[in-house]
Every structure is written in structure tokens, then in C-alpha cells.
Protein backbone atom coordinates (compact mmCIF):
# COMPACT_ATOMS: atom_id res chain seq x y z
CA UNK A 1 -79.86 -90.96 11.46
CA UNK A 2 -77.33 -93.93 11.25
CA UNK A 3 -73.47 -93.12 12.14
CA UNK A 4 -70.69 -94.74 11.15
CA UNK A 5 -67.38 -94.97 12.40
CA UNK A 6 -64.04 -94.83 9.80
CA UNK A 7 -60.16 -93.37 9.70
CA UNK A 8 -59.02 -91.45 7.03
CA UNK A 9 -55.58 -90.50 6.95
CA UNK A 10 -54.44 -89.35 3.62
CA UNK A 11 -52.40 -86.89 3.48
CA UNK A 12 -50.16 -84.64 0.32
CA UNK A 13 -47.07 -82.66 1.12
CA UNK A 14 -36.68 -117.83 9.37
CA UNK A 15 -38.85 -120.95 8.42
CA UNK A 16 -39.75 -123.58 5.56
CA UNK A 17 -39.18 -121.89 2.55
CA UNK A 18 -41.72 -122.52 -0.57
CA UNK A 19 -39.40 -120.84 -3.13
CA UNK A 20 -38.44 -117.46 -3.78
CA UNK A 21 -41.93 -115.02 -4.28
CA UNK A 22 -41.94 -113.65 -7.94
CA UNK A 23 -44.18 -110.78 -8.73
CA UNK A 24 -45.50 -111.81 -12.12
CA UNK A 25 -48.12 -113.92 -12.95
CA UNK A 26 -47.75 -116.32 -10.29
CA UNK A 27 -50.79 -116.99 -8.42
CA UNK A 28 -51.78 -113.35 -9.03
CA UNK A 29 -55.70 -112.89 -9.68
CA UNK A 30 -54.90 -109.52 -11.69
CA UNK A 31 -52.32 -106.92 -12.49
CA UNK A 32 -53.07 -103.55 -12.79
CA UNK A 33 -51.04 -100.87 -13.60
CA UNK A 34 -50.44 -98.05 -11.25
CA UNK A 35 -48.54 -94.59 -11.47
CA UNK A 36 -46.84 -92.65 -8.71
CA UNK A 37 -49.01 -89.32 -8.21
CA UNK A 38 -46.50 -85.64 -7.66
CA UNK A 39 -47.70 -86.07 -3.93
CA UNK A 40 -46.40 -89.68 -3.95
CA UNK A 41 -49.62 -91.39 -4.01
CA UNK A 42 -50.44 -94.78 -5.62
CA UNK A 43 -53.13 -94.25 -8.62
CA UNK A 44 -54.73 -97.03 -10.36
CA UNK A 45 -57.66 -96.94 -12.77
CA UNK A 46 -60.80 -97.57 -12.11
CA UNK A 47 -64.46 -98.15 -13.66
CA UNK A 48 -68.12 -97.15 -11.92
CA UNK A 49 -70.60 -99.04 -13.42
CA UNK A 50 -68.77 -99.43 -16.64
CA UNK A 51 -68.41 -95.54 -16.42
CA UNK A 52 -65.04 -93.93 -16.50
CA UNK A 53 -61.91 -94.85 -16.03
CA UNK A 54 -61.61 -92.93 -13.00
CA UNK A 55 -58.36 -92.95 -10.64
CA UNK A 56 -58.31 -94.01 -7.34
CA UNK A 57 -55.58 -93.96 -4.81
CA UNK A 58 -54.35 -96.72 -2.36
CA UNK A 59 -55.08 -95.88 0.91
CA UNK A 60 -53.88 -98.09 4.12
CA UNK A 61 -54.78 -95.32 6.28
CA UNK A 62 -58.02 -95.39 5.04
CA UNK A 63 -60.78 -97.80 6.86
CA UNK A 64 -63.45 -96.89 4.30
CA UNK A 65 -63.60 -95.95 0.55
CA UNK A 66 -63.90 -92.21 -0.78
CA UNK A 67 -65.27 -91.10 -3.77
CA UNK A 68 -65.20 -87.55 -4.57
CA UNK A 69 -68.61 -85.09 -4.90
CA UNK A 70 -67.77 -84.39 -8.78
CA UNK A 71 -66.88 -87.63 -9.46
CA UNK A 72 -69.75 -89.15 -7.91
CA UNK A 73 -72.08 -86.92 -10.00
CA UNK A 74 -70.13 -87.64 -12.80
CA UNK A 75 -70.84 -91.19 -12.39
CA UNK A 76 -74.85 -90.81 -11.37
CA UNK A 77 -74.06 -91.73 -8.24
CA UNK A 78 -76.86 -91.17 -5.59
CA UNK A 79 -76.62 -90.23 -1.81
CA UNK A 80 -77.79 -92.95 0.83
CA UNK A 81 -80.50 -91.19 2.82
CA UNK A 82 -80.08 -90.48 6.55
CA UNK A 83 -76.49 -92.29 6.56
CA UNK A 84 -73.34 -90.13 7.23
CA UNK A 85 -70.02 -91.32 8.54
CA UNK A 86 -68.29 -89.78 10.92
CA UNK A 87 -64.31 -89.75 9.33
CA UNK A 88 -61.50 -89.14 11.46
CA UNK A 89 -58.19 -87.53 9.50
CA UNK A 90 -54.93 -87.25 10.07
CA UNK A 91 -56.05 -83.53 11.22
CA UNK A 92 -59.56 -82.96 11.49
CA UNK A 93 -62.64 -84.94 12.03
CA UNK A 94 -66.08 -84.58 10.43
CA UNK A 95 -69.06 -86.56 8.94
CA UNK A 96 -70.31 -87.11 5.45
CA UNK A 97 -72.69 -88.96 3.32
CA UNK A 98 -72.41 -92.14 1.82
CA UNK A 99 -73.34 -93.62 -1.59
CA UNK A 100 -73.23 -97.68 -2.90
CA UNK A 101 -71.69 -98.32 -6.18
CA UNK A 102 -73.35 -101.30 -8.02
CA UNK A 103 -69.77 -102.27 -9.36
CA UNK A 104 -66.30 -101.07 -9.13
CA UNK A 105 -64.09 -102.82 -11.44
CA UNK A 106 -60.38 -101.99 -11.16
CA UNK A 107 -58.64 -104.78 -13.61
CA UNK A 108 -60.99 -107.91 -14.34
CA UNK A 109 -61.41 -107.44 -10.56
CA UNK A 110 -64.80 -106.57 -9.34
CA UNK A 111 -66.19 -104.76 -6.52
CA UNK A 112 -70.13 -105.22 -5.99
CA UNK A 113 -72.51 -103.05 -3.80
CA UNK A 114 -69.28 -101.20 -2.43
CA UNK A 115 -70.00 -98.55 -0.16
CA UNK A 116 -67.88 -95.38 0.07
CA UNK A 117 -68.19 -92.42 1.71
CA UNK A 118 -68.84 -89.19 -0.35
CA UNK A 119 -66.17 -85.94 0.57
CA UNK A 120 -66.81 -82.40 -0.98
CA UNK A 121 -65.12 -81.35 -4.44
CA UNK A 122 -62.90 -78.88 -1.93
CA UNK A 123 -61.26 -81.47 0.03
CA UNK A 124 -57.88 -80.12 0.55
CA UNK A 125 -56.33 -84.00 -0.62
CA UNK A 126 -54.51 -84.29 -3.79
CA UNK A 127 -56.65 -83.29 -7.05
CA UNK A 128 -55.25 -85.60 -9.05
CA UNK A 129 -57.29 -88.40 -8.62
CA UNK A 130 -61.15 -89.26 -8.44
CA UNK A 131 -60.92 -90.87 -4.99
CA UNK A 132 -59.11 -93.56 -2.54
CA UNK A 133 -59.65 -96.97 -2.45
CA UNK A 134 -58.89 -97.95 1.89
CA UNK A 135 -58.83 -100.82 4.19
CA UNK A 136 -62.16 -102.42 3.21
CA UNK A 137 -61.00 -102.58 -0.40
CA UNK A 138 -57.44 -103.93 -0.27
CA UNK A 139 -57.75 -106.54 2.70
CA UNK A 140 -59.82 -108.74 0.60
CA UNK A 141 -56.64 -109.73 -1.33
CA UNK A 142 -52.62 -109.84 -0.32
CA UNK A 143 -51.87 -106.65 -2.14
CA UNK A 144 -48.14 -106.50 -4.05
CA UNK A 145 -46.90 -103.35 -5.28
CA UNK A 146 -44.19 -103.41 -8.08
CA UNK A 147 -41.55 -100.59 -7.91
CA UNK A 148 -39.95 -102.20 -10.50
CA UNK A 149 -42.54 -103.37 -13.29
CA UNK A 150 -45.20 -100.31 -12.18
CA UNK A 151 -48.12 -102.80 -11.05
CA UNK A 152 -50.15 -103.98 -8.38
CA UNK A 153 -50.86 -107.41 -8.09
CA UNK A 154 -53.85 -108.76 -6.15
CA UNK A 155 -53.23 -112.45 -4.79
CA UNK A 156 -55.96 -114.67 -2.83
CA UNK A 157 -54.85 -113.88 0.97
CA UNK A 158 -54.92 -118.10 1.92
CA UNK A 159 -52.39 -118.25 -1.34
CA UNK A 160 -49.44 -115.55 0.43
CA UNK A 161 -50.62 -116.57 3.92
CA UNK A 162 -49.62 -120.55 3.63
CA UNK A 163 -45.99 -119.84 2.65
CA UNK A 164 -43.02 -118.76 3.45
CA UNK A 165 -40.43 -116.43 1.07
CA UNK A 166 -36.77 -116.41 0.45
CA UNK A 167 -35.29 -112.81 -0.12
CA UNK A 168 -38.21 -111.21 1.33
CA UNK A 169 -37.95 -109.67 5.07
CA UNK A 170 -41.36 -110.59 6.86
CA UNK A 171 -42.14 -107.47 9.01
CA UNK A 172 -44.74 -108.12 11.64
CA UNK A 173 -47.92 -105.43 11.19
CA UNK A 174 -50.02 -104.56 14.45
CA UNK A 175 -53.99 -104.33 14.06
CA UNK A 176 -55.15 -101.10 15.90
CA UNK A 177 -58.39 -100.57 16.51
CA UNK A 178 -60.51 -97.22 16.91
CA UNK A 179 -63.06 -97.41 19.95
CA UNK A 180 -65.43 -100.41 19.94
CA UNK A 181 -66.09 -100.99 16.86
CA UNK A 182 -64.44 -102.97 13.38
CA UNK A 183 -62.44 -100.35 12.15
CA UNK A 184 -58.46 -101.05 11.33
CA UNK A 185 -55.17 -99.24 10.71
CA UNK A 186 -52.04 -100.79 10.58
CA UNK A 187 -48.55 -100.09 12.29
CA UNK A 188 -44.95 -101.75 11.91
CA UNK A 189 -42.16 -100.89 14.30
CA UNK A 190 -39.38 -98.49 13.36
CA UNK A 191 -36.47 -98.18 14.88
CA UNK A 192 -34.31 -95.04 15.04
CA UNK A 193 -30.90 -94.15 17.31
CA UNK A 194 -32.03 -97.30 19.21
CA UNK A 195 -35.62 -96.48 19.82
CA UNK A 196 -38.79 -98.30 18.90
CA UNK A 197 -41.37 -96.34 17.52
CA UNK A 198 -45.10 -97.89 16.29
CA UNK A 199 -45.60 -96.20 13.38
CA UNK A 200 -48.89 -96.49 11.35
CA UNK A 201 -48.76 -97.86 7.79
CA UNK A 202 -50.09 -94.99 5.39
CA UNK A 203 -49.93 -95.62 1.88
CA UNK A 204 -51.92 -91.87 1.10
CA UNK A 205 -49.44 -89.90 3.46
CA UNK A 206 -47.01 -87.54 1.58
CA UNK A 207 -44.88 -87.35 3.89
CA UNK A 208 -43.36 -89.14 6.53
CA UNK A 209 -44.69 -88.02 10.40
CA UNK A 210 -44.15 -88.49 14.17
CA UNK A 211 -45.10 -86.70 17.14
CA UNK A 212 -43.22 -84.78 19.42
CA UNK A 213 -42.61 -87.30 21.85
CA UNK A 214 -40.78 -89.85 18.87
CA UNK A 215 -38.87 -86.74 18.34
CA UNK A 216 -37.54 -86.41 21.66
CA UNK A 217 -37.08 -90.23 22.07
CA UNK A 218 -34.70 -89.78 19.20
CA UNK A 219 -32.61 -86.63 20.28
CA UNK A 220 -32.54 -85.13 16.73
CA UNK A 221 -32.82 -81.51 16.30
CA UNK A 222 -35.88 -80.51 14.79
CA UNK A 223 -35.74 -77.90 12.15
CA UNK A 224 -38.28 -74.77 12.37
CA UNK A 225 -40.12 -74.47 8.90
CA UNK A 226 -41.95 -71.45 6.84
CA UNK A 227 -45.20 -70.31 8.71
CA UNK A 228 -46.66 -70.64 5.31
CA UNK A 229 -45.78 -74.78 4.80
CA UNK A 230 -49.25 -76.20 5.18
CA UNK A 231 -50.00 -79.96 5.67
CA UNK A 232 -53.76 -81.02 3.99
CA UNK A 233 -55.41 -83.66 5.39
CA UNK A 234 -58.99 -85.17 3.87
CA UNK A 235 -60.91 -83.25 6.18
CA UNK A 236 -58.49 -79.69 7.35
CA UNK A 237 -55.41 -78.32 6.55
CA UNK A 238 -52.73 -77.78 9.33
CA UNK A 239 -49.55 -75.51 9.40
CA UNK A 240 -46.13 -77.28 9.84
CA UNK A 241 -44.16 -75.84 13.02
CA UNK A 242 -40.81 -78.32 11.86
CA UNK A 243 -39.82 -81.23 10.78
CA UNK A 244 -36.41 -83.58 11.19
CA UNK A 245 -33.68 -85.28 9.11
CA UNK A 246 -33.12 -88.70 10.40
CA UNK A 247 -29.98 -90.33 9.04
CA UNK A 248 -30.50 -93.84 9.49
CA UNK A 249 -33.69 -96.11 10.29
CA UNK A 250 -34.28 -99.37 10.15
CA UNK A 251 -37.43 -101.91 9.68
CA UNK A 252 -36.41 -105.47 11.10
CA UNK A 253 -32.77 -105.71 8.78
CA UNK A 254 -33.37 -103.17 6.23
CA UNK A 255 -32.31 -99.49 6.35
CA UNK A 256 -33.23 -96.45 4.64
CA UNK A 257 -30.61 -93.00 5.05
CA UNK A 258 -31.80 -89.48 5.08
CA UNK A 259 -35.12 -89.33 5.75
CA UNK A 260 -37.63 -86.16 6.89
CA UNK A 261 -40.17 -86.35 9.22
CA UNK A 262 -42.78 -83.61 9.69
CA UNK A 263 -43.57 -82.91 13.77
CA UNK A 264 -46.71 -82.57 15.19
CA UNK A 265 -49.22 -84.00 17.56
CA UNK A 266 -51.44 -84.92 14.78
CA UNK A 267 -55.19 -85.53 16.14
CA UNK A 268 -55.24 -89.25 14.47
CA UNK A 269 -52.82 -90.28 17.17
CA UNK A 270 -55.21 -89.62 19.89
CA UNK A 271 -58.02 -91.38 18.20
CA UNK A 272 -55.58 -94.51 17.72
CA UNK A 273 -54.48 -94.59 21.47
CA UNK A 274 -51.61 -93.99 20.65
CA UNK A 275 -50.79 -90.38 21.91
CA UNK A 276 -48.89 -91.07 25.01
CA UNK A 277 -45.97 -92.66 23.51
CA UNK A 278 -43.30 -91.92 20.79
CA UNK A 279 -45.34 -92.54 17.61
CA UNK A 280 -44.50 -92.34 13.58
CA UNK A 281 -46.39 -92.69 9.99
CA UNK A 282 -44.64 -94.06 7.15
CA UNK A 283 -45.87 -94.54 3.76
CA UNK A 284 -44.86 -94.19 -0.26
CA UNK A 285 -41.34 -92.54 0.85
CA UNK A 286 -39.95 -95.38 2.29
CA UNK A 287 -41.91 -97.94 0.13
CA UNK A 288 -42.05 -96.62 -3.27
CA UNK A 289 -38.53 -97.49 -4.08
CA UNK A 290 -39.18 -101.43 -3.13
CA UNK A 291 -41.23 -104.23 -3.87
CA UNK A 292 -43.41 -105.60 -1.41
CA UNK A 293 -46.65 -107.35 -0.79
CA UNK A 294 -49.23 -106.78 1.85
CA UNK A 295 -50.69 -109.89 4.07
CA UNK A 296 -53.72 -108.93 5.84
CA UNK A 297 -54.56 -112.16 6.56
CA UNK A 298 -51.33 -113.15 8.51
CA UNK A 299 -50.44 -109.64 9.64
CA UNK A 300 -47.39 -109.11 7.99
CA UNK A 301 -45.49 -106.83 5.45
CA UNK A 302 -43.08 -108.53 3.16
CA UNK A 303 -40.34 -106.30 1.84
CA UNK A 304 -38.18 -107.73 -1.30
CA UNK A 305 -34.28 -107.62 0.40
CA UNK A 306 -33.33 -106.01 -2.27
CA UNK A 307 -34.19 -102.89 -4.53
């Protein structure tokens, strides 16, 4: 039987300048219109095979696709034979089967022979969409996302990655790599009461998250929480010992006040290498509020100055 390696991480609780970047129609190969889920997630609509539309999450945490079982039956989806993947979560690891969608059209933009890994109908992720669209997805365009007008805009990478923009803040993203093989997550550096921490780019992550040692590093408090709070992962669920009010942190210039962080030593550290040093993930808390524009191809986040 064939294995294959991908992360899964969603969770639910100055030079030349070229002119100022516009999100609208310029140089944009589609806009799609996206909602903001109760869990914070990014949902856009999608159609299998001219089936649907179905709704699909943005995932940077995510190195592969996921479709979920009832959706995938919904959509006469079959199972690849003697193919699982072996998915590690923000919790909990296991392996699952795989199916290959003729098309996947989100927009005018399709997707051909796209692969995606299929999870059970009682994942513990958000039920309010059909499944996530990851890493191998969204890297074959700069993504923006539109705080402000409610859309995504997918550019050609070479378009964003030849120029330069005024009023954006270009924030340098890190590849990191699981063992040997192709998969990718991305991290940009916080910083926090002086500190640096990595902190992995998560666009399906509820909640913001660091690991004991960040909180430490920091010297904040942390705050016990309910025995009962629960964080769901894509594979397990996880209780939450405490969590951590940060007043101020900052990304390059900008600054965001009063922010929580869950705390725990969260398994997908370990698998990232990244376990033996202060160590955060950020997603749709900080960046839902903002305009900003993913460039895979050059590695960086641009963040619009201003809300």
C-alpha cells in the first residue's frame, strides 16, 4: 500500500515601488466571494464536477486538500485503492484514503485531476463547510484576501512576485519542511515583550496558539481554563489546560492589542522541528480584520498598512 506524507492543522475554538497594490480587478485572474465561518474560518464556494456548490475552507496549515466522507458521496466521488495518507494535525495523527476529483472549479478557476484526501463525516473540525482547500491548492496563485470588499482574489504568482508595493508591509514567510519529503507550512516571526517567536501561518486555526516555552519566553501569566474547554483538531480533540492575554504584538511595524493565546505543547510542533524553542500559530484572528495577499512564490506576506 502507497503512503503519503501531509500536515493538517485546522483547528475551531524598502525598494522600487511599481504603484500602490489595489485589490480589484487589477491583474486578478478571479474574484470569489468568501464569508467568515462562527469558528473564524475562510469559506468559499465551490463546484465537483459541475456538482454542488459545496464550501470549502482556506487552509495554510493544510499541505493537502480534504474533502469530507458525506460530501464525497454526495458528489460520486470514488476511493483510490490501496492509497492512504498519513495526516498529521495540530493534535493527533492518523491515515486516510484518498479520492481524485476530475474538476474543482471555485470561480471561473479550475482545478483538474486534484487529489484530496478523504476524512470521516465525524471529524471533530467545523461542520459548516464541505471541506478545506490547503497548500497544494492556494500556492498555485498569490492569494489576496479582502476584509474589506469580502473576496479572494487569485493573481498569477510571477505578476505579485516582480513588484514591489507602497502601503503594504512585506513580512518575510519561512518554508518548513516535514521529514524528507515536499510537504510545506509556513511561519512569520512575531514578536512579543521583546521576544521572537516563529509562529506558523494557519488560516483554519480558531484560535491563536503557542507552546509553553513562548509562554515563558514572554513572562505573561497564563490563565487556568474550564476542564470542559476542548480544542478539535481534524484528526482528535484535546482539552485546554490555559491560555494568555497578550497586550501588545507586533509583525515587522504593525501591532495588534489584546490578544489570547491557547497553551499547549501541541503534537504539530514536534513534527515541524520546532518543539525545542518558543513557538506560536496565528491565523484569521489577527488577519481577518486586514487586507493582505499571499506570495508563495517570493516567500512573503503582504499586509495593507492600514485597516
Amino acid at each position: 500500500m502507497k503512503r503519503i506524507l501531509a500536515l493538517l492543522t485546522i483547528s475551531v475554538l524598502s525598494c522600487g515601488c511599481a504603484g500602490p497594490l489595489v485589490l480589484d480587478d487589477d491583474g486578478a485572474i478571479v474574484m470569489i466571494p468568501h464569508k467568515i465561518g462562527s469558528d473564524g474560518h475562510i469559506i468559499v464556494r465551490a463546484m465537483i464536477n459541475d456538482r454542488g456548490p459545496f464550501k470549502f475552507a482556506l487552509d495554510t496549515g493544510a499541505s493537502i486538500s480534504v474533502i469530507f466522507e458525506s460530501t464525497r458521496k454526495d458528489a460520486g466521488l470514488d476511493l483510490l485503492p490501496d492509497v492512504r495518507v498519513l495526516i498529521h494535525g495540530m493534535i493527533g495523527s492518523g491515515e486516510f484514503p484518498l479520492t481524485t476529483i476530475a474538476e474543482v472549479k471555485i470561480g471561473s478557476e479550475s482545478w483538474t485531476n486534484a487529489r484530496m484526501a478523504s476524512l470521516p463525516e465525524d471529524s471533530p473540525v467545523s461542520t459548516e463547510f464541505d471541506g478545506i482547500l490547503g497548500i497544494d491548492f492556494l500556492r498555485r496563485y498569490a492569494v489576496g484576501v479582502s476584509a474589506e470588499d469580502q473576496v479572494i482574489r487569485l493573481y498569477p504568482p510571477l505578476l505579485v512576485r516582480e513588484r514591489s508595493y507602497r502601503g503594504w508591509t512585506s513580512v518575510p514567510m519561512q518554508q518548513l519542511r516535514i521529514g524528507q519529503g515536499d510537504t510545506t507550512a509556513y511561519a512569520i516571526d512575531l514578536y512579543i515583550s521583546g521576544v521572537t517567536i516563529p509562529a506558523l501561518l494557519d488560516l483554519g486555526a480558531s484560535f491563536n496558539m503557542m507552546n509553553w516555552r513562548a509562554a515563558r519566553a514572554i513572562r505573561v501569566k497564563p490563565i487556568k481554563v474550564r476542564s470542559t474547554d476542548t480544542l478539535s483538531g481534524a484528526v482528535e480533540t484535546e482539552p485546554v489546560v490555559a491560555r494568555l492575554e497578550v497586550d501588545e504584538l507586533k509583525i515587522k511595524d504593525l501591532r495588534w492589542r489584546k490578544r489570547t493565546f491557547l497553551i499547549a505543547d501541541f503534537p504539530v510542533f514536534e513534527v515541524l522541528n520546532l518543539d525545542n524553542r518558543p513557538v506560536a500559530i496565528v491565523g484569521p484572528d489577527l488577519f481577518n480584520e486586514r487586507d493582505y495577499v499571499i506570495d508563495f512564490v517570493r516567500n512573503r506576506l503582504l499586509i495593507k498598512t492600514s485597516k
